[in-house]
N, C-alpha and C. Protein backbone atom coordinates (compact mmCIF):
# COMPACT_ATOMS: atom_id res chain seq x y z
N UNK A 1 -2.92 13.47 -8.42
CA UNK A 1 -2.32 12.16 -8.33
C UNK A 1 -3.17 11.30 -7.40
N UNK A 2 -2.98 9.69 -7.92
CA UNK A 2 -4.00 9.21 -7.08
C UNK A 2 -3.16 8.21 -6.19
N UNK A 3 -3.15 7.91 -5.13
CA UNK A 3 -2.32 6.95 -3.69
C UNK A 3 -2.96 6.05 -3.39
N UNK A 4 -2.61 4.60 -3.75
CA UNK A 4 -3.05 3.71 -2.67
C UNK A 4 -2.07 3.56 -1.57
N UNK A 5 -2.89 3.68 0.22
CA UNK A 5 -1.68 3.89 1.29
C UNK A 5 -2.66 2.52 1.86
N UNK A 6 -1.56 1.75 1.86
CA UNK A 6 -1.93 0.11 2.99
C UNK A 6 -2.57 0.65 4.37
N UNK A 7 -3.34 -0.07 4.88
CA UNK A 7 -4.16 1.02 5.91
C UNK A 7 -4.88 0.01 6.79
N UNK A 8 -4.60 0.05 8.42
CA UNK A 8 -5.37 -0.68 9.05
C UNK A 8 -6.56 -0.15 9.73
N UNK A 9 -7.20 0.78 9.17
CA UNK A 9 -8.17 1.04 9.27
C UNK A 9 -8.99 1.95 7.99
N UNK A 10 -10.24 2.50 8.37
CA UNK A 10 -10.99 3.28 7.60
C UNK A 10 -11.06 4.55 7.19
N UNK A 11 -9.99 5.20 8.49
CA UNK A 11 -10.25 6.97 7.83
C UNK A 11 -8.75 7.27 7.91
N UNK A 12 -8.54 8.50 7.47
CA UNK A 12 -7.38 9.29 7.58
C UNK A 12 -6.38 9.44 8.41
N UNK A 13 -7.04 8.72 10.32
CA UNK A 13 -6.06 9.11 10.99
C UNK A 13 -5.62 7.01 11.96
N UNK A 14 -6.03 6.42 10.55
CA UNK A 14 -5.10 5.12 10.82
C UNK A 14 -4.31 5.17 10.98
N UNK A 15 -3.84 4.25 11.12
CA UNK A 15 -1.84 3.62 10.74
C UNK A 15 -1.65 3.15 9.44
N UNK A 16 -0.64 3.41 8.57
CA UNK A 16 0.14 2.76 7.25
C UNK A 16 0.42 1.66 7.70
N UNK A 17 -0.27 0.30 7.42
CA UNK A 17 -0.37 -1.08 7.68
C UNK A 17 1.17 -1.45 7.04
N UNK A 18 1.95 -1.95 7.90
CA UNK A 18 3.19 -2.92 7.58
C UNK A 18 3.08 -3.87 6.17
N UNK A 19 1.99 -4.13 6.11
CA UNK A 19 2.11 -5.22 5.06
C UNK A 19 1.10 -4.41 3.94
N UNK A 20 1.74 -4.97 2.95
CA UNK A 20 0.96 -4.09 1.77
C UNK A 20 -0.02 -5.38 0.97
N UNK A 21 0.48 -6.45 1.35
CA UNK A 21 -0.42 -7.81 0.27
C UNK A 21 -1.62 -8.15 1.48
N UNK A 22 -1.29 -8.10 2.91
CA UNK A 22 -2.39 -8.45 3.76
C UNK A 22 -2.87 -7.13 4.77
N UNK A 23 -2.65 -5.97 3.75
CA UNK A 23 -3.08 -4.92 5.50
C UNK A 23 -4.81 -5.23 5.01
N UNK A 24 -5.59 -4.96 5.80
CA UNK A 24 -7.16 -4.59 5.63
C UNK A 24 -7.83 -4.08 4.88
N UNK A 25 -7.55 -3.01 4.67
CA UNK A 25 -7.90 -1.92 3.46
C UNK A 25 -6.69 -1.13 2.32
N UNK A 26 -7.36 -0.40 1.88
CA UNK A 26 -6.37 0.92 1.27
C UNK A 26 -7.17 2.14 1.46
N UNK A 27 -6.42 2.99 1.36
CA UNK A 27 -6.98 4.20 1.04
C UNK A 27 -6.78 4.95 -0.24
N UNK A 28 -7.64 4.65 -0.71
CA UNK A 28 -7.11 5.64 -2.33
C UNK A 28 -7.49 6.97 -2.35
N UNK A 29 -6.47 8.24 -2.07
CA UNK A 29 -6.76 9.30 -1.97
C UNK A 29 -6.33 9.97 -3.28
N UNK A 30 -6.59 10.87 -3.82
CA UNK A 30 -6.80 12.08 -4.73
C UNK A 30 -6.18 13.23 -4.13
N UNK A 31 -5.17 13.44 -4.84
CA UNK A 31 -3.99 14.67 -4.11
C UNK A 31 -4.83 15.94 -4.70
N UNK A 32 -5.35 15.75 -5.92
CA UNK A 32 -5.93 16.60 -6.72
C UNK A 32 -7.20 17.81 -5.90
N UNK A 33 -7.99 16.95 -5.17
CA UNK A 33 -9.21 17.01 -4.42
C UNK A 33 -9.42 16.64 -3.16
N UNK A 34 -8.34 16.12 -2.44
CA UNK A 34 -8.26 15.70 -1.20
C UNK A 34 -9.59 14.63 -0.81
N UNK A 35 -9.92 13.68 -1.63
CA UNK A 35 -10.76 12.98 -1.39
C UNK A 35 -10.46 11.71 -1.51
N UNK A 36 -11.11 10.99 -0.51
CA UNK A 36 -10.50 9.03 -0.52
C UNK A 36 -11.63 8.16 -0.56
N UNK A 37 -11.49 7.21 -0.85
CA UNK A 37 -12.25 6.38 -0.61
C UNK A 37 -11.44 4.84 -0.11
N UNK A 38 -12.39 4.11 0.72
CA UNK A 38 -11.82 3.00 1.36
C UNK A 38 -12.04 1.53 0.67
N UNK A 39 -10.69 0.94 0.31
CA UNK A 39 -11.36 -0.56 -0.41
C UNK A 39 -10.73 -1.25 0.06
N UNK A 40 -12.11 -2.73 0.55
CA UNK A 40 -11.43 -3.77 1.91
C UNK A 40 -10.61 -4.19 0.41
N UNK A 41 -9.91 -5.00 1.10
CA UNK A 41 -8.48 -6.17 0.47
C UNK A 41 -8.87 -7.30 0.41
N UNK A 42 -9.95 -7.75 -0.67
CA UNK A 42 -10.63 -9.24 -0.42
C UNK A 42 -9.35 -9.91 -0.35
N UNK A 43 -8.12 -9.84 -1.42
CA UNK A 43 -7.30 -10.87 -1.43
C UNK A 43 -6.16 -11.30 0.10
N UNK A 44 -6.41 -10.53 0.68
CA UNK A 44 -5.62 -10.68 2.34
C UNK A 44 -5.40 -11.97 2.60
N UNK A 45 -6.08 -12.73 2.83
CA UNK A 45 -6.99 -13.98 3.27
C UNK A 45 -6.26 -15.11 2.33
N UNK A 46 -5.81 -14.64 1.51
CA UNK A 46 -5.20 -15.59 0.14
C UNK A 46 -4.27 -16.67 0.57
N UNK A 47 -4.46 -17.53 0.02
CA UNK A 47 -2.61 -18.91 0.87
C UNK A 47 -1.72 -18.13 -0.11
N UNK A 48 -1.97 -17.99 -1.10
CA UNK A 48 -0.79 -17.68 -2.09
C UNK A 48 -1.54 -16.27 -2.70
N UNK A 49 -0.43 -15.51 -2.85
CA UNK A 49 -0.70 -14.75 -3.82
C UNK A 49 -1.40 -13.24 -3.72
N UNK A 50 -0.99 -13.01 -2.52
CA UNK A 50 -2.03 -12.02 -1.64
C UNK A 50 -1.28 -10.60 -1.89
N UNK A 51 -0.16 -10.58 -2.56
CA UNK A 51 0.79 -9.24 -2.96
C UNK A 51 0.33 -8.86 -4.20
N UNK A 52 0.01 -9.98 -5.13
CA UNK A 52 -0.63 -9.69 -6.42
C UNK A 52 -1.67 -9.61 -6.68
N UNK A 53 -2.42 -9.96 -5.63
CA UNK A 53 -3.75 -9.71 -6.15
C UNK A 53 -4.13 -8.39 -5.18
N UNK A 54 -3.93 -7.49 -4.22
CA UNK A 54 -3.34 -6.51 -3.94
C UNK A 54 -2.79 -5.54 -4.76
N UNK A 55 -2.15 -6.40 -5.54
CA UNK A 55 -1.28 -5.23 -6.94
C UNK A 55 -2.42 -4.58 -7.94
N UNK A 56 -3.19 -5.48 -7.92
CA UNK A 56 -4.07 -5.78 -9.17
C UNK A 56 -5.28 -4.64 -9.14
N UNK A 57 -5.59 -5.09 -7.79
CA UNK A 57 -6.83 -4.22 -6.82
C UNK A 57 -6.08 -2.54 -7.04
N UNK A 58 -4.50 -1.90 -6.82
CA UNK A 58 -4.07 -1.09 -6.80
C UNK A 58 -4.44 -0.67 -8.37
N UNK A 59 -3.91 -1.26 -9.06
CA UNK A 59 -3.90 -0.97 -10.64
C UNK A 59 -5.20 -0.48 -10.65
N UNK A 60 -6.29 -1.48 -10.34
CA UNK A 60 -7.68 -1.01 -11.10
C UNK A 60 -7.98 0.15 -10.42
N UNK A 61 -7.55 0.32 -9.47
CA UNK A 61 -8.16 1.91 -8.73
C UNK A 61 -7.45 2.94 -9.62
N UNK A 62 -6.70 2.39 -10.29
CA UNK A 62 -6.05 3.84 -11.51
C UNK A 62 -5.39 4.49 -10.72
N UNK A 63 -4.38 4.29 -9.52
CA UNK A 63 -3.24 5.24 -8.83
C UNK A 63 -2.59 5.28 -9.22
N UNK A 64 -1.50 5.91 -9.17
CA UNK A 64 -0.21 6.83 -9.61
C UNK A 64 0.92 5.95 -8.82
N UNK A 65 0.66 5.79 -7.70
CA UNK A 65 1.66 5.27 -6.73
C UNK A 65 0.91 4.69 -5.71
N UNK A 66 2.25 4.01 -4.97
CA UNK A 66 1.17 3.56 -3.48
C UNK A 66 2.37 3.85 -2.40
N UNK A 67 1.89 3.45 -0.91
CA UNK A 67 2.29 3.87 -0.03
C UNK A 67 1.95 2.49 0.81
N UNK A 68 3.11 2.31 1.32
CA UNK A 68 3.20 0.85 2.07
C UNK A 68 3.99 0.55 3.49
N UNK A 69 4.22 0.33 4.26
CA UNK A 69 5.28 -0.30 5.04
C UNK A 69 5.98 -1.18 4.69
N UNK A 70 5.96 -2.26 4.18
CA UNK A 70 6.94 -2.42 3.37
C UNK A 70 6.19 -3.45 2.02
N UNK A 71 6.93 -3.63 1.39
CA UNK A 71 6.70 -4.31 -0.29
C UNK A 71 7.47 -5.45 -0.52
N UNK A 72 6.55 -6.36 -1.04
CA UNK A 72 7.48 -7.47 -1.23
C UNK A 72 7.86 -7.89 -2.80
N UNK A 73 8.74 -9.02 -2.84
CA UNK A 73 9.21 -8.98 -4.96
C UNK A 73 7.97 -9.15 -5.45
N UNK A 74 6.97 -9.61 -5.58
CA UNK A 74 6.05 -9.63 -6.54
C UNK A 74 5.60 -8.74 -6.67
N UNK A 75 4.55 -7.84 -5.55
CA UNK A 75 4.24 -6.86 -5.88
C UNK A 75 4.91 -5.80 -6.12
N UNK A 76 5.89 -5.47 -6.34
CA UNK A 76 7.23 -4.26 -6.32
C UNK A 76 7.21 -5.14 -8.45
N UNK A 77 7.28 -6.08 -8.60
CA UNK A 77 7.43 -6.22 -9.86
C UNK A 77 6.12 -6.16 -10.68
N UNK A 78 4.88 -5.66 -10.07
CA UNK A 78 4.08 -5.35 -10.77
C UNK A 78 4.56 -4.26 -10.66
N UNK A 79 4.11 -3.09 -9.83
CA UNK A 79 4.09 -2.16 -10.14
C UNK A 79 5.33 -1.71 -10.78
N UNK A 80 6.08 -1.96 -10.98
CA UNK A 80 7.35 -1.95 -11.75
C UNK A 80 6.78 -1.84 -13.07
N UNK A 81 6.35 -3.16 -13.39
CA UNK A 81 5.71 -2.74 -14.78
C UNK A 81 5.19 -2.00 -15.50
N UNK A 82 4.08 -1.60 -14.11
CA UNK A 82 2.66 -1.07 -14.32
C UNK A 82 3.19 0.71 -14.40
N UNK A 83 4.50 0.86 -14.10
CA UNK A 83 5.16 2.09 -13.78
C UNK A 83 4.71 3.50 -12.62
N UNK A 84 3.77 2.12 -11.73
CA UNK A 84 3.30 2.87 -10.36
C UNK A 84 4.16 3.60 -9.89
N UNK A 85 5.07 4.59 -8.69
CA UNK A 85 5.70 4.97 -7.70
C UNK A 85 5.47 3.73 -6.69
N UNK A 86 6.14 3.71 -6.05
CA UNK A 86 6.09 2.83 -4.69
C UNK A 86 7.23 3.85 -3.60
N UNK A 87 6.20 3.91 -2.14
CA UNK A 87 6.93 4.34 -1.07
C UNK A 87 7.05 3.32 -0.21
N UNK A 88 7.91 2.55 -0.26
CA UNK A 88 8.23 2.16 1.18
C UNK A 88 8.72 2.42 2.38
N UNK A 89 8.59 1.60 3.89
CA UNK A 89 9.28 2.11 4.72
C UNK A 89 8.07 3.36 5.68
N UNK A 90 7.02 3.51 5.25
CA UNK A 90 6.36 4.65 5.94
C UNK A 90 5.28 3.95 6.49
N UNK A 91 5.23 4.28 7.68
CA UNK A 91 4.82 4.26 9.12
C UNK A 91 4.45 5.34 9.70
N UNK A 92 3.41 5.83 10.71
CA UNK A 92 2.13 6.82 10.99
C UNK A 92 1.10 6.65 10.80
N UNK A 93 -0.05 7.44 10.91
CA UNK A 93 -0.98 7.30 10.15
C UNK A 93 -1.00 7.69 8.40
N UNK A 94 -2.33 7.56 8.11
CA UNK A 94 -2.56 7.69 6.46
C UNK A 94 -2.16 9.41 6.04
N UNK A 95 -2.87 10.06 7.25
CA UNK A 95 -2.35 11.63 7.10
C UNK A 95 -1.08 11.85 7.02
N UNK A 96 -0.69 11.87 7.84
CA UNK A 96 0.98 11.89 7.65
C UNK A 96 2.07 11.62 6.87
N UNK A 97 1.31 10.52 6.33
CA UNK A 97 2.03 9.80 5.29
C UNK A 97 1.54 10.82 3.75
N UNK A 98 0.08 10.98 4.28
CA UNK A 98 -0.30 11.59 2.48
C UNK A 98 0.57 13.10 2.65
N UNK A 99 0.35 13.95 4.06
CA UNK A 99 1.23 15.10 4.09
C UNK A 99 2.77 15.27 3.61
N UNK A 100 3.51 13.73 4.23
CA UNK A 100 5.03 13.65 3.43
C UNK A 100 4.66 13.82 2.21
N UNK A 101 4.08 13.14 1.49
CA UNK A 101 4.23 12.69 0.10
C UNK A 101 3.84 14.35 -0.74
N UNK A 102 2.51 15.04 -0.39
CA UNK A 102 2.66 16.62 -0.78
C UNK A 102 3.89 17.02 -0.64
N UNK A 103 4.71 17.56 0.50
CA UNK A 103 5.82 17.96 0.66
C UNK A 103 6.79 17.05 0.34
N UNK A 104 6.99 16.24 -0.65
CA UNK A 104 8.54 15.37 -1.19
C UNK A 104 9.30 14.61 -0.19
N UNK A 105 8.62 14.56 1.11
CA UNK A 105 9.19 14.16 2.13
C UNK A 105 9.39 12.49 1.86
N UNK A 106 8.81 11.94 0.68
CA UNK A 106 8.93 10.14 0.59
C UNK A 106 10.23 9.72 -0.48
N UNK A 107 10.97 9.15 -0.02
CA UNK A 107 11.79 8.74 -1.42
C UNK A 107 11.08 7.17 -1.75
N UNK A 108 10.82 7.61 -3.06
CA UNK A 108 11.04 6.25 -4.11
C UNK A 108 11.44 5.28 -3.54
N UNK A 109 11.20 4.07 -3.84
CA UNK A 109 11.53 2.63 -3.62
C UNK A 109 12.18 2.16 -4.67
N UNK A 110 13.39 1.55 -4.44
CA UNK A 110 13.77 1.08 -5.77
C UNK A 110 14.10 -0.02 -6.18
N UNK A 111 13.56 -0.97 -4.66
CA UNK A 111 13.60 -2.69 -4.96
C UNK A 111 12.23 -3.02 -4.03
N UNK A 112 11.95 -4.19 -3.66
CA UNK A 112 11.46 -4.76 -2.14
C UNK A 112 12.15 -4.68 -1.26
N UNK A 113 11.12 -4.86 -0.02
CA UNK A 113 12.25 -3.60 1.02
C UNK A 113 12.08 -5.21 2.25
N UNK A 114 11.06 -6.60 1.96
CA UNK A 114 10.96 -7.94 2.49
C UNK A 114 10.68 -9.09 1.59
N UNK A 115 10.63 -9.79 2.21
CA UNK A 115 10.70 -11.06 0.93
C UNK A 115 9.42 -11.13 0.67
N UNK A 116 9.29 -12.69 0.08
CA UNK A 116 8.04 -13.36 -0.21
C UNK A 116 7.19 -13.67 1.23
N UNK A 117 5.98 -13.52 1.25
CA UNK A 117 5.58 -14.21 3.15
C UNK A 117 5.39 -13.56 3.75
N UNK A 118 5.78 -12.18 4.02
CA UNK A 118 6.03 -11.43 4.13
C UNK A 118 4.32 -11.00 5.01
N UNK A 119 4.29 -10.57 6.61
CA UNK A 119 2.80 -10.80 7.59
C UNK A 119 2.08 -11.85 7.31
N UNK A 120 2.71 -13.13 7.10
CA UNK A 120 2.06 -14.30 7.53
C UNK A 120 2.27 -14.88 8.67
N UNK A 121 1.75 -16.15 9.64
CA UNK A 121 2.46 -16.77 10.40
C UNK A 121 1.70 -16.33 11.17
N UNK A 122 1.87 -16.94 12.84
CA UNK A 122 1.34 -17.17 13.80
C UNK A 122 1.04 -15.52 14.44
N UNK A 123 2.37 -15.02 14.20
CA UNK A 123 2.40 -13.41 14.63
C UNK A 123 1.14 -12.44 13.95
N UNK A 124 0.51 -12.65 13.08
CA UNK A 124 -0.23 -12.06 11.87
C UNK A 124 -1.61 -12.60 12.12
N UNK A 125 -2.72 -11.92 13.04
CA UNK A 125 -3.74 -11.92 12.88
C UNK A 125 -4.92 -11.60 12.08
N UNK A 126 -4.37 -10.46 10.82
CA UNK A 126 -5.22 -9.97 10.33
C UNK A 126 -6.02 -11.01 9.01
């Protein structure tokens, strides 16, 4: 199975970035082979539209699911479509998070877990 996990940094022992349309990177790991690779988030930076084009970036990496802190309606209604998994709610690093998810430790998401806007604003440096 393949994971995109929202990620504020580059290797394994980041943090699961709060925001899934503006964290920095992803990590797309391979449960199969235990192997990842890192892809920046050109769309972060976006005025509008930074959950979907995020979504999009997820899709083309061909994952199974993703792993987020939290998800907002647009992107929760792609992957809806797209019939991704979505974990929300997880916080740690990327390890930890990929270790729950081996052991069943993640439940399913079964709406957006914040609105639209969602790490924008004065508070939101990235």
């Amino acid at each position: 199975m393949k994971v995109a996990i929202s990620s504020s940094g580059t290797d394994l022992g980041s943090n699961v970035d709060p925001r899934f349309g503006r964290c920095p990177y992803f990590i797309i790991y391979d449960t199969s082979n235990d192997n990842f690779e890192v892809v920046n988030n050109q769309g972060r930076q976006a005025m509008g539209g930074a959950g979907i084009q995020a979504a999009q970036l997820v899709i083309d990496s061909k994952a199974d699911a993703v792993i987020s802190g939290n998800i907002g309606p647009n992107s929760y209604h792609v992957f809806s479509s797209a019939s991704i998994k979505v974990y929300s709610g997880v916080s740690g690093t990327i390890e930890e998070a990929i270790n729950k998810l081996k052991k069943g430790e993640l439940k399913e998401t079964s709406s957006p877990d914040v609105s639209s806007h969602f790490g924008t604003g004065p508070n939101w440096n990235n």
